[in-house]
N, C-alpha and C. Protein backbone atom coordinates (compact mmCIF):
# COMPACT_ATOMS: atom_id res chain seq x y z
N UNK A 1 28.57 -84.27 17.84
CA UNK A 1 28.55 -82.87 17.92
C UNK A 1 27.14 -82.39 18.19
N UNK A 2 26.90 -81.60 19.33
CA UNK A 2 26.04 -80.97 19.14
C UNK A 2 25.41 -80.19 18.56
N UNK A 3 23.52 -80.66 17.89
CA UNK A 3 23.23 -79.59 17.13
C UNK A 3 22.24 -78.27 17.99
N UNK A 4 22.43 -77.41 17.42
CA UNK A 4 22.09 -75.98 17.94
C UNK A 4 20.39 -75.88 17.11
N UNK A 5 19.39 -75.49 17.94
CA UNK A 5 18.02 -75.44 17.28
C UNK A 5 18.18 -74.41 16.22
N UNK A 6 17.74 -74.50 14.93
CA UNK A 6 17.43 -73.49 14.16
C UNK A 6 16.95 -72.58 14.46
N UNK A 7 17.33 -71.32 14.14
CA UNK A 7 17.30 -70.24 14.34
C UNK A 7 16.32 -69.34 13.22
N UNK A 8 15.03 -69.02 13.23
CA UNK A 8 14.63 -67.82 12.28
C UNK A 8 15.28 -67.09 11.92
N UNK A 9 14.63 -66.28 10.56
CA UNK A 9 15.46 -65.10 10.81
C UNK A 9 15.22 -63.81 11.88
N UNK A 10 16.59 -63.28 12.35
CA UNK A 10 16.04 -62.47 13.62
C UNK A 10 15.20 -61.59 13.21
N UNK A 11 14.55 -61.42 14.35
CA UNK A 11 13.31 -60.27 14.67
C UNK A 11 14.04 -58.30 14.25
N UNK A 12 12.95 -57.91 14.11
CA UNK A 12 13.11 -56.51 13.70
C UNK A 12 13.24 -56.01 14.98
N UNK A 13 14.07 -55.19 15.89
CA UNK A 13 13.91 -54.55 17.35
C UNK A 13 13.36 -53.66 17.04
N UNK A 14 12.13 -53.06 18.02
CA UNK A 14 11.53 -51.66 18.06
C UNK A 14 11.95 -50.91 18.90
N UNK A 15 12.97 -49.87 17.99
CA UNK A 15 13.68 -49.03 18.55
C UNK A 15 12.90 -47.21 18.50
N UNK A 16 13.34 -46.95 19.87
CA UNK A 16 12.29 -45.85 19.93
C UNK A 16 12.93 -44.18 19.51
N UNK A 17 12.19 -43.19 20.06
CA UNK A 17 13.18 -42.16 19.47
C UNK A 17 13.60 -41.61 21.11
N UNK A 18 14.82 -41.06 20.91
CA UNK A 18 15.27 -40.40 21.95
C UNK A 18 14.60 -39.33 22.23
N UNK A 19 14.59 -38.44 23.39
CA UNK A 19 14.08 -37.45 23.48
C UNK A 19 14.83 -36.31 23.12
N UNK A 20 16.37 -36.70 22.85
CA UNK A 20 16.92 -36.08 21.81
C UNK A 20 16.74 -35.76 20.82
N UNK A 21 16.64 -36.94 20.21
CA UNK A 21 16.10 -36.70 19.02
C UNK A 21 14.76 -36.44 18.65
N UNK A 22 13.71 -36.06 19.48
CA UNK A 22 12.88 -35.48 19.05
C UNK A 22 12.79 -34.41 18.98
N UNK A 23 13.48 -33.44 20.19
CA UNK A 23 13.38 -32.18 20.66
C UNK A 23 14.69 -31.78 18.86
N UNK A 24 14.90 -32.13 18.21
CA UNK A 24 16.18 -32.22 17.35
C UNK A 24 15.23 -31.82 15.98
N UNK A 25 14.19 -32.84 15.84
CA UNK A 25 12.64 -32.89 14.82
C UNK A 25 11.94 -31.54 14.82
N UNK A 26 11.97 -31.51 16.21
CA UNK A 26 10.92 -30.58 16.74
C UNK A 26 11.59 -29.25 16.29
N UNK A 27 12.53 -28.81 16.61
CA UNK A 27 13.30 -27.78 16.22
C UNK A 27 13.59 -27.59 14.77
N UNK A 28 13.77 -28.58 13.78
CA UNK A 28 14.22 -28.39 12.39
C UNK A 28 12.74 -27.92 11.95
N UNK A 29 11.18 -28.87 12.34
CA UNK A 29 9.83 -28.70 12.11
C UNK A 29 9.87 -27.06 12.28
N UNK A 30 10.10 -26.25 13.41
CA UNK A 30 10.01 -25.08 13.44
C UNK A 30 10.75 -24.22 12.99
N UNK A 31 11.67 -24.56 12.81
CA UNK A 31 12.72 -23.55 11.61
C UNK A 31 12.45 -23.28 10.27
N UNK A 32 11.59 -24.58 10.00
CA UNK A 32 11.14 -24.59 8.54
C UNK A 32 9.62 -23.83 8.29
N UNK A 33 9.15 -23.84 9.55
CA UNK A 33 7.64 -23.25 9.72
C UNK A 33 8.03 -21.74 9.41
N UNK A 34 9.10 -21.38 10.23
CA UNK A 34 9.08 -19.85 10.42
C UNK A 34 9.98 -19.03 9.42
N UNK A 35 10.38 -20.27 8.54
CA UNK A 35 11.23 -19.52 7.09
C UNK A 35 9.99 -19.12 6.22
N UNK A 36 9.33 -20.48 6.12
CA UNK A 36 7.72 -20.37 4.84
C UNK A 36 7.06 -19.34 5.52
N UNK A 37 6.64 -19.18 7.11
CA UNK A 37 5.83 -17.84 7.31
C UNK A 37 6.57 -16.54 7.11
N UNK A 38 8.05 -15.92 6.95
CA UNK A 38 8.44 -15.26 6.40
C UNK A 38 8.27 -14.87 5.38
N UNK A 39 8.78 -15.90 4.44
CA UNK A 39 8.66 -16.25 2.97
C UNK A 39 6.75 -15.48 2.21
N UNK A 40 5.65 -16.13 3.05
CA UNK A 40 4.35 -15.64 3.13
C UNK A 40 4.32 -14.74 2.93
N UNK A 41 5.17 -13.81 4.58
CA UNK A 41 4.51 -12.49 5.11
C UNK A 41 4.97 -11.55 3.76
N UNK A 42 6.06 -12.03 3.66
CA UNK A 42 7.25 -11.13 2.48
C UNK A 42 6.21 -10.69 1.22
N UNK A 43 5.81 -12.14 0.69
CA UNK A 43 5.10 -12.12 -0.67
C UNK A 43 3.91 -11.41 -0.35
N UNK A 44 3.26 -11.46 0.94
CA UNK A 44 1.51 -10.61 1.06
C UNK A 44 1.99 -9.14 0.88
N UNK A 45 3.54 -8.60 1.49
CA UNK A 45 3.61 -7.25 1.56
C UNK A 45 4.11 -6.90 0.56
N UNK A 46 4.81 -7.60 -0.35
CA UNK A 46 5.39 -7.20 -1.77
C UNK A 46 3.89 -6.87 -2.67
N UNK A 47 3.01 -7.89 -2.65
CA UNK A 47 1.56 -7.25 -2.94
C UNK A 47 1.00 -6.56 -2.68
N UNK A 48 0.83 -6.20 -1.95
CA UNK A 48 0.28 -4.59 -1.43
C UNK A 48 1.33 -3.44 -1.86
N UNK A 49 2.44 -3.79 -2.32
CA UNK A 49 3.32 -2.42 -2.88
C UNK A 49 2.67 -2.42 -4.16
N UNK A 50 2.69 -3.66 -4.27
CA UNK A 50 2.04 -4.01 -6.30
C UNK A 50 0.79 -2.80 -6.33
N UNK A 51 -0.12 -3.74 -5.33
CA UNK A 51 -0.98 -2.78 -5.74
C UNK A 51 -1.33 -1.30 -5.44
N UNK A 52 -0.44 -0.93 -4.35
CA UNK A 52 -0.56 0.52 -4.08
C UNK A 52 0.28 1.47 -5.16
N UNK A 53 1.08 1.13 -5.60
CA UNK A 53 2.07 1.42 -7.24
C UNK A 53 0.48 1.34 -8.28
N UNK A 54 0.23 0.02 -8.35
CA UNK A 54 -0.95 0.52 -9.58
C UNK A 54 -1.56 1.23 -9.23
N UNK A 55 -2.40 1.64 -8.08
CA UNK A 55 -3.42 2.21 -7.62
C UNK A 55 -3.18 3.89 -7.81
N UNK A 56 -1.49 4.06 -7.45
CA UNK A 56 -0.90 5.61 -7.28
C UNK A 56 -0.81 6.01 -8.66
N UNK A 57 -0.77 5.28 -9.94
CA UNK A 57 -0.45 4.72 -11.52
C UNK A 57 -1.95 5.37 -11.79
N UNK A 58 -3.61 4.59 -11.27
CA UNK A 58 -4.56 4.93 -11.90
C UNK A 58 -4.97 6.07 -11.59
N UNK A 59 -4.32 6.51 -9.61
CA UNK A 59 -4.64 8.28 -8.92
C UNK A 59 -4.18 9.23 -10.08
N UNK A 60 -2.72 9.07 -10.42
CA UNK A 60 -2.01 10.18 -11.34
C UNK A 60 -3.09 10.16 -12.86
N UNK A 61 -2.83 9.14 -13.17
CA UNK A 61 -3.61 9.34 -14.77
C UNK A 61 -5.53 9.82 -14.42
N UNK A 62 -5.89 9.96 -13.63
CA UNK A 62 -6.96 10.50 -12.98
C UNK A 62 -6.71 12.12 -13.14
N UNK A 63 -5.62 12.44 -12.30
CA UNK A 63 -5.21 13.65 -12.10
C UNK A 63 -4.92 15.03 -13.90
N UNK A 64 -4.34 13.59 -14.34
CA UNK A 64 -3.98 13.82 -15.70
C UNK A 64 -4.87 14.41 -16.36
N UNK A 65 -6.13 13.86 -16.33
CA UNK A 65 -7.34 14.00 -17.08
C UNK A 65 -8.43 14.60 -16.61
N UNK A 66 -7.83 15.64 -15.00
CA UNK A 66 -8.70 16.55 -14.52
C UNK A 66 -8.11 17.54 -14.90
N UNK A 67 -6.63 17.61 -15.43
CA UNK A 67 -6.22 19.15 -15.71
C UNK A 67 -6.37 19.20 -17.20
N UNK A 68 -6.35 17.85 -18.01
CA UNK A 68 -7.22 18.21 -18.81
C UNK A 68 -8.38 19.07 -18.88
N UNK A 69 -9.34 18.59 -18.24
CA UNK A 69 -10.75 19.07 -18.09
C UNK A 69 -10.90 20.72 -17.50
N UNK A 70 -10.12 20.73 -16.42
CA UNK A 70 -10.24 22.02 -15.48
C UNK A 70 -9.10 23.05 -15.74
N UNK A 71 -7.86 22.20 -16.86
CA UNK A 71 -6.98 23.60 -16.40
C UNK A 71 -5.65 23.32 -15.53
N UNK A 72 -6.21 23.14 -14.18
CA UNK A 72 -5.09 22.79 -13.37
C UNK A 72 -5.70 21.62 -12.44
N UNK A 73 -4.64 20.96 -11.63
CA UNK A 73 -5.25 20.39 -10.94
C UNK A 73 -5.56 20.70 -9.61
N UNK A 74 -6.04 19.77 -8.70
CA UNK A 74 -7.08 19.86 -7.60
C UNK A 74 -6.16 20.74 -6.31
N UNK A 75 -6.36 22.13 -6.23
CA UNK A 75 -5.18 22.57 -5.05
C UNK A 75 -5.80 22.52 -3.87
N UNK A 76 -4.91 21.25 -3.66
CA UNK A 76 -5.71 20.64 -1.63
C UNK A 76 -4.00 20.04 -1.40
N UNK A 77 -4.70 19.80 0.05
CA UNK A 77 -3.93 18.10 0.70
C UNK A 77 -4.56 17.89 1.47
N UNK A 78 -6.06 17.84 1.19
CA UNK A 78 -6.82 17.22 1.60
C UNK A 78 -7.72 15.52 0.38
N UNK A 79 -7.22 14.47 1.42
CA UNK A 79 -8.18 13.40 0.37
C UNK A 79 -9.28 13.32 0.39
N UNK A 80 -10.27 14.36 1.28
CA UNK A 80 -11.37 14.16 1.03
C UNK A 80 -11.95 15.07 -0.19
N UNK A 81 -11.19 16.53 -0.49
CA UNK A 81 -10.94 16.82 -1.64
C UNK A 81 -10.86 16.58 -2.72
N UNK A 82 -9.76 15.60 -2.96
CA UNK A 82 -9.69 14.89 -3.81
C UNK A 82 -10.35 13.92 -4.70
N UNK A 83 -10.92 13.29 -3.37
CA UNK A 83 -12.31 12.33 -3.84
C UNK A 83 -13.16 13.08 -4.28
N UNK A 84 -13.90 14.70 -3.60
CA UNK A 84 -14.66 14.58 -4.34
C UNK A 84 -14.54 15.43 -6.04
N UNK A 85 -13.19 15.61 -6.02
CA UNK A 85 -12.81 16.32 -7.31
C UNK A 85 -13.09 15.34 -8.63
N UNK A 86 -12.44 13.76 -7.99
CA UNK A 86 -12.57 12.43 -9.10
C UNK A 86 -14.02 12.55 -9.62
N UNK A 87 -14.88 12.40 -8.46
CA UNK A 87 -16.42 12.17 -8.33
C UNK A 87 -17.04 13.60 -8.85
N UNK A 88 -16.81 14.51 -9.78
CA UNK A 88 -16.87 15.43 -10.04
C UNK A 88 -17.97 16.68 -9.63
N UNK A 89 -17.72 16.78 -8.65
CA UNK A 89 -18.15 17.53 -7.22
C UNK A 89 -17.25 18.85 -6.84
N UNK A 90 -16.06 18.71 -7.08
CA UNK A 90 -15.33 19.89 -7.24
C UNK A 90 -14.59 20.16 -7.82
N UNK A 91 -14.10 21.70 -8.01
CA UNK A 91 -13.11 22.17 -9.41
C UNK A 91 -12.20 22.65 -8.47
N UNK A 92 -10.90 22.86 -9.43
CA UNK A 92 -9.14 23.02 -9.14
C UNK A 92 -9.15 24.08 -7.74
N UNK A 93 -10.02 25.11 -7.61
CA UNK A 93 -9.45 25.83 -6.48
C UNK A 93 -10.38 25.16 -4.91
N UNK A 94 -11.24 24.45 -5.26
CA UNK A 94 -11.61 23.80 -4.37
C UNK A 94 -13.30 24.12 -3.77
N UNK A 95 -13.69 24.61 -5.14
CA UNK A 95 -14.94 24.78 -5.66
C UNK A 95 -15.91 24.03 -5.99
N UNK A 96 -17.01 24.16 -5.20
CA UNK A 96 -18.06 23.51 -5.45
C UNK A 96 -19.32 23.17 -6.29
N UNK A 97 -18.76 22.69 -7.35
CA UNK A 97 -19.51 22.18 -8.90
C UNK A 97 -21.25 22.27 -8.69
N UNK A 98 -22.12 23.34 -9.35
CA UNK A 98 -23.06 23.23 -9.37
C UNK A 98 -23.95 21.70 -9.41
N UNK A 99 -23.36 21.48 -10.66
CA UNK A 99 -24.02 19.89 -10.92
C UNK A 99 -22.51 18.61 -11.19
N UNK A 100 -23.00 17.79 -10.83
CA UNK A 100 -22.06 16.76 -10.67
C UNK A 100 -21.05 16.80 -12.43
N UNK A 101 -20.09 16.43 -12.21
CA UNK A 101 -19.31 16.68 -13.60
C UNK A 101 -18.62 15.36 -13.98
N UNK A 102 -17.51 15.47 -14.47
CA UNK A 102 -17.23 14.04 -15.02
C UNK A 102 -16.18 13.19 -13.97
N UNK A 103 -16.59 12.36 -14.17
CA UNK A 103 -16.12 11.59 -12.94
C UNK A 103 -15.04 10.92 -13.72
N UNK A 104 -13.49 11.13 -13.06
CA UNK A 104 -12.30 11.23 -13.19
C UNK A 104 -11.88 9.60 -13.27
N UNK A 105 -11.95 8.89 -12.04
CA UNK A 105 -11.54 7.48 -12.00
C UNK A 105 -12.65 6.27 -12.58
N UNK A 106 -12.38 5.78 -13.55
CA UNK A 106 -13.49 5.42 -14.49
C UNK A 106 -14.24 3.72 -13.66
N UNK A 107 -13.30 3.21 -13.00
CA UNK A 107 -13.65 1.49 -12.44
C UNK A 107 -13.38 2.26 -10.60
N UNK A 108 -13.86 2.97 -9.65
CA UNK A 108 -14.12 3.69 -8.62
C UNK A 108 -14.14 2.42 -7.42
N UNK A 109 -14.79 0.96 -8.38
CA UNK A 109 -14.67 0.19 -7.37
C UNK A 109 -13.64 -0.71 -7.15
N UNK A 110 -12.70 -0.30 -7.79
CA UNK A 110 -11.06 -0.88 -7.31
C UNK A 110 -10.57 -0.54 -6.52
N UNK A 111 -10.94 0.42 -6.25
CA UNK A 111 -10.34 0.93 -4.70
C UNK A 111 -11.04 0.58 -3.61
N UNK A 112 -10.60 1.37 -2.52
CA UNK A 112 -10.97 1.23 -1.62
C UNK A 112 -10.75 2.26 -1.00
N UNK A 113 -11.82 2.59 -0.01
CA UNK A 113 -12.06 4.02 0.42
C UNK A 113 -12.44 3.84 1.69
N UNK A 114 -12.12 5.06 2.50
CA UNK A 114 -12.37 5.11 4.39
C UNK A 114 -14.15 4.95 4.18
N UNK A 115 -14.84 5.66 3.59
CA UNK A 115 -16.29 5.02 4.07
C UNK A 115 -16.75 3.87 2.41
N UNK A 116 -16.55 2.79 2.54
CA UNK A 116 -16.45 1.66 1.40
C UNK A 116 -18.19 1.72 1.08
N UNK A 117 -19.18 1.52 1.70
CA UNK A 117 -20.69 1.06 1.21
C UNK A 117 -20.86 2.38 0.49
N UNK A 118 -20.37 3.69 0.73
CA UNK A 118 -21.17 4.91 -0.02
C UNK A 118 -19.95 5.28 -1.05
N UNK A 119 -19.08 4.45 -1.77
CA UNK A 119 -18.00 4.56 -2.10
C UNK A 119 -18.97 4.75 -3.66
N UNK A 120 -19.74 4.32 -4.33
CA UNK A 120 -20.45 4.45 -5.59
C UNK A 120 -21.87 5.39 -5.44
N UNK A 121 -22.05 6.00 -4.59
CA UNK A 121 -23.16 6.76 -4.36
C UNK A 121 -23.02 8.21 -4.75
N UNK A 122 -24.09 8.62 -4.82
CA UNK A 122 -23.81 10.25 -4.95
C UNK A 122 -23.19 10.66 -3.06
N UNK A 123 -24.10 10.99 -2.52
CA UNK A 123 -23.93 11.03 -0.97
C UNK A 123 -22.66 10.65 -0.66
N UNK A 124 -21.61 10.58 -1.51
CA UNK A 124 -19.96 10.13 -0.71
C UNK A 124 -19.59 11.01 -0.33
N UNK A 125 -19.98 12.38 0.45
CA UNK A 125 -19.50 13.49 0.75
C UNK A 125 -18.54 12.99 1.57
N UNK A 126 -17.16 13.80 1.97
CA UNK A 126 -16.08 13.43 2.99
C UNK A 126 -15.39 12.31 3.24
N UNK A 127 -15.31 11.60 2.23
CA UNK A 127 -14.80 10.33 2.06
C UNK A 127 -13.06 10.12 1.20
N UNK A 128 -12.36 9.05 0.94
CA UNK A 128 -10.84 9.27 0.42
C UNK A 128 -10.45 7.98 0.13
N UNK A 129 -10.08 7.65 -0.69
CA UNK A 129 -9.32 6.62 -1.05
C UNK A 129 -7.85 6.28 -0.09
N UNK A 130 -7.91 4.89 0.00
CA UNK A 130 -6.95 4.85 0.82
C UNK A 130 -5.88 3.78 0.22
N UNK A 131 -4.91 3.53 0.96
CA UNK A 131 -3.82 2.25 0.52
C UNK A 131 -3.94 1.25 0.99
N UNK A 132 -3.08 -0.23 0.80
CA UNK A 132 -3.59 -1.39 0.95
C UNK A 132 -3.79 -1.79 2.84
N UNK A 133 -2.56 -0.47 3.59
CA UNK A 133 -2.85 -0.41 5.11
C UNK A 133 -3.59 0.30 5.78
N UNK A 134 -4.64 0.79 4.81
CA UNK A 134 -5.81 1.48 5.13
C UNK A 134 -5.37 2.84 5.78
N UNK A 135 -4.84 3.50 5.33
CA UNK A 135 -4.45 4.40 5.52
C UNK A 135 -4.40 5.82 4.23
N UNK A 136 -5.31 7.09 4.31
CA UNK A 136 -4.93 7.54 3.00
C UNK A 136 -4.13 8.02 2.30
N UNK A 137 -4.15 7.78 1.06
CA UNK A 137 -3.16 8.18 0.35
C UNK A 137 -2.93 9.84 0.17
N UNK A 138 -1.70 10.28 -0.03
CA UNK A 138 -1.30 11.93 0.21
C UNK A 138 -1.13 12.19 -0.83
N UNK A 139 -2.08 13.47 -1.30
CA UNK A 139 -1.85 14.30 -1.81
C UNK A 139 -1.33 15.65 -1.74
N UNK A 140 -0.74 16.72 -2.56
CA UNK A 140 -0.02 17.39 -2.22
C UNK A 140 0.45 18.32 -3.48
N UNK A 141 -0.62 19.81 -3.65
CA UNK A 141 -0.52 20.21 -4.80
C UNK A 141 -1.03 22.04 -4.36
N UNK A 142 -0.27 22.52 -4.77
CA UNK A 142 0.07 24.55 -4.74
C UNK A 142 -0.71 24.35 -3.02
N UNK A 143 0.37 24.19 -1.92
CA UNK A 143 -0.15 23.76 -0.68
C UNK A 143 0.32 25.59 -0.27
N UNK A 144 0.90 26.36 -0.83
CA UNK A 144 0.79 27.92 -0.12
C UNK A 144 1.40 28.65 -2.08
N UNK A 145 1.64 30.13 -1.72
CA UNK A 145 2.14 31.06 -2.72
C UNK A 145 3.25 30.86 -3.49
N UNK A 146 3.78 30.11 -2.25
CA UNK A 146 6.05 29.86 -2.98
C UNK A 146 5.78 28.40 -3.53
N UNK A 147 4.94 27.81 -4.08
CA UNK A 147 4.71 26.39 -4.56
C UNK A 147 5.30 26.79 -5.90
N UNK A 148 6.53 25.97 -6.08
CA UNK A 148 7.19 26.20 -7.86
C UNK A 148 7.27 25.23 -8.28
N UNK A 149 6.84 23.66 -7.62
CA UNK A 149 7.14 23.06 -8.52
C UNK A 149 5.50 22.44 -9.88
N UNK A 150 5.85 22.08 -11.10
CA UNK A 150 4.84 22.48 -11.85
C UNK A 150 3.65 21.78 -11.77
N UNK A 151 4.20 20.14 -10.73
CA UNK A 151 3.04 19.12 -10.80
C UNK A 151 2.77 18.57 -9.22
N UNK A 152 2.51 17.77 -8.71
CA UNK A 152 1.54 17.62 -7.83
C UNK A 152 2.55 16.26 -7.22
N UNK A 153 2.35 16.53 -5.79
CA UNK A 153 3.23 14.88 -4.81
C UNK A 153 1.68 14.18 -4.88
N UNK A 154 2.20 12.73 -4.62
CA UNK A 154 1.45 11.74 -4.97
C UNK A 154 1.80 10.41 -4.21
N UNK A 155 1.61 10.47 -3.08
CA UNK A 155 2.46 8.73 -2.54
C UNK A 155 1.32 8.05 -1.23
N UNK A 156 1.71 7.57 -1.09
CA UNK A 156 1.22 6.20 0.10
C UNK A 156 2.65 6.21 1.30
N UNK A 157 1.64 6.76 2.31
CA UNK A 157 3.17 6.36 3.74
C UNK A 157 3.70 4.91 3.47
N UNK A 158 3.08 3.75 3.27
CA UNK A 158 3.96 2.80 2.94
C UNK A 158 3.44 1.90 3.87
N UNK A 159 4.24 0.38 4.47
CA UNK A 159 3.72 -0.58 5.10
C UNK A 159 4.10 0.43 6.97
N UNK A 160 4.82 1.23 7.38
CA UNK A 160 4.87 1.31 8.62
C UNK A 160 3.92 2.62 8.65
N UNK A 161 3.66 2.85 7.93
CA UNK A 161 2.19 4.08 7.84
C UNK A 161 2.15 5.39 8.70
N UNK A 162 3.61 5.81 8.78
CA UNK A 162 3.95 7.06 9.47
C UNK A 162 4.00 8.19 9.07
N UNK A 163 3.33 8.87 8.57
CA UNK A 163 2.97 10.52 8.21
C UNK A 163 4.02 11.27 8.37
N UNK A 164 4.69 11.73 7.38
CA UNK A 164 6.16 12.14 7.56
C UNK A 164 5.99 13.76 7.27
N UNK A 165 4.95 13.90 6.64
CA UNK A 165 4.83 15.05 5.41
C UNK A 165 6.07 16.70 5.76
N UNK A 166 6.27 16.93 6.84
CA UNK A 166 7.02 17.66 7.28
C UNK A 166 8.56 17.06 6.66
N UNK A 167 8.84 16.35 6.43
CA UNK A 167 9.97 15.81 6.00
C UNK A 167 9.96 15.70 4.55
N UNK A 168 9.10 15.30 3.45
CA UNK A 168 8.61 15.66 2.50
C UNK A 168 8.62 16.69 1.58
N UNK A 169 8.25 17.66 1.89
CA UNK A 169 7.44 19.15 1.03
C UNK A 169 8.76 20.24 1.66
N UNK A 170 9.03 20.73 0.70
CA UNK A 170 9.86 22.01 1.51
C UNK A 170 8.80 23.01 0.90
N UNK A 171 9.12 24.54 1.55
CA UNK A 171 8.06 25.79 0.92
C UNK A 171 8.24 25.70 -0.13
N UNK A 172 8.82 24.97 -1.13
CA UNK A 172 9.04 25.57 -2.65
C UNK A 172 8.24 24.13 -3.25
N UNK A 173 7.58 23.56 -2.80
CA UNK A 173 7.13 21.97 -3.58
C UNK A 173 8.12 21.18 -3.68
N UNK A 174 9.28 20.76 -3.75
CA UNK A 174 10.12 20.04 -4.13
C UNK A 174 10.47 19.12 -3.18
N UNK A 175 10.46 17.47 -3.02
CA UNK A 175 10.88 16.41 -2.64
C UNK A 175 12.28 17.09 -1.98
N UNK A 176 12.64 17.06 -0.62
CA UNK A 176 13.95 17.06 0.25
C UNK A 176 14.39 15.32 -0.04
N UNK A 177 15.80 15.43 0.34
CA UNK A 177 16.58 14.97 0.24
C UNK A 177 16.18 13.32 1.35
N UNK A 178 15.81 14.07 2.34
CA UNK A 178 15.74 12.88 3.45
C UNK A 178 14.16 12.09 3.18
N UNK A 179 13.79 12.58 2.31
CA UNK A 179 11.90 12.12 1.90
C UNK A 179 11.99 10.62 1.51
N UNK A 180 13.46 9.95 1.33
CA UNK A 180 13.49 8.35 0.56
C UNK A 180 14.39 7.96 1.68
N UNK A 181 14.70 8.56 2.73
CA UNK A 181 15.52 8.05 4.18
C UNK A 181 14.45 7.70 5.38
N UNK A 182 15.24 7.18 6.38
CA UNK A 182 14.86 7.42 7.44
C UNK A 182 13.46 6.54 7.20
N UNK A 183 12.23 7.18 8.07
CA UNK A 183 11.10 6.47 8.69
C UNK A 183 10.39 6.63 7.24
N UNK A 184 11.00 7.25 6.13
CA UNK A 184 10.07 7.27 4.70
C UNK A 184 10.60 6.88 3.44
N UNK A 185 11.57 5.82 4.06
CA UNK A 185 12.12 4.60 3.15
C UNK A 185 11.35 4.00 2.19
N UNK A 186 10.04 3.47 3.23
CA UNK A 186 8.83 2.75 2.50
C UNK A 186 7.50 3.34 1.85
N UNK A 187 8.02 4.84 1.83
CA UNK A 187 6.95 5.54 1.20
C UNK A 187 6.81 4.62 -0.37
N UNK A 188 5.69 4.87 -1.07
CA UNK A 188 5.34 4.86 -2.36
C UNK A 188 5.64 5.91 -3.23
N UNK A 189 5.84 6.68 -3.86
CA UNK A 189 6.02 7.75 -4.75
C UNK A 189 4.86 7.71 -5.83
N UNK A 190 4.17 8.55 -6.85
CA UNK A 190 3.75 8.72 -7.76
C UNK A 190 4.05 9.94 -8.31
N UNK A 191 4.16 10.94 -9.24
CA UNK A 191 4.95 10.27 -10.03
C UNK A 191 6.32 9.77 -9.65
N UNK A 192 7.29 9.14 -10.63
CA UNK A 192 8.64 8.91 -9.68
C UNK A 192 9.43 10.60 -9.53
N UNK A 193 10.28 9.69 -8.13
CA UNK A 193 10.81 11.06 -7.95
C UNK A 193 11.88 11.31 -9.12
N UNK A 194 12.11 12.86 -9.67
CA UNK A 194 12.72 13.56 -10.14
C UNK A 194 13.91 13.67 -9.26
């Protein structure tokens, strides 16, 4: 009988990838890329609500503790007003404080403001605090005669940063109906709405 040469054990074949199956890799690789950069974008903009909520949280209790001081509070809708009402530079009708007075927002450098280097200076004339899309925040307090309601609007346009305010304010102060619809879904509120 014939014997047959021994045989090793067989070899490993190097088997390659299809171009199927790569373009297959390639596609799952990017599906998974563009869930986590969602996932990212989601969590950076949920932070910036965080902090424009605290920020609208430290504006109001600011506000709080100017009508303490003055009476009433600051009647503008203007933020450069405002700023300099914190920075105690002006009083409730929009009066210009002989000498500097008490300065309203106590840590000034948590924010962030349209001109930032003169943001701790005296010289901050015309300047405003803004939100995390750089954009400022609205105020909104005895804006004409028929103003009835007793306290002051307070919000951030939000991440699409569209100035609605006509949609907002009716002549009587009071939040309309469509102010949490539409293009001002993503507004911020301070205080909450009533």
């Amino acid at each position: 009988m014939p014997r047959f040469p021994a045989t090793s054990s067989p070899t490993p074949s190097h088997r390659a990838f299809t171009v199927t199956e790569l373009l297959l890799m390639l596609t799952v690789i990017m599906i998974l890329l563009g869930i986590s950069g969602n996932m990212i974008t989601g969590m950076a903009q949920q932070s910036k609500v965080m902090r424009a909520r605290s920020e609208l949280a430290a504006i109001s209790q600011a506000l709080t503790q100017y009508r303490m001081q003055y009476g009433d509070y600051i009647q503008t809708d203007k933020g450069t007003d405002l700023f300099e009402a914190f920075t105690g530079k002006m009083g409730p009708k929009r009066d210009k404080l002989t000498s500097v007075g008490r300065v309203f927002i106590g840590n000034l450098s948590r924010f962030t403001a349209r001109d930032q280097p003169s943001l701790l200076s005296n010289n901050s004339n015309a300047n405003e605090l803004v939100d995390p899309w750089g954009n400022p925040y609205r105020y909104l307090y005895k804006m004409n005669a028929d103003w009835a309601n007793p306290s002051f609007l307070l919000y951030s346009d939000g991440p699409d940063s569209e100035r609605q305010e006509q949609d907002i304010v009716t002549n009587k102060g009071y939040l309309r109906p469509e102010a949490t619809a539409g293009k001002n879904a993503d507004n911020i509120y301070e205080p909450a709405i009533q």
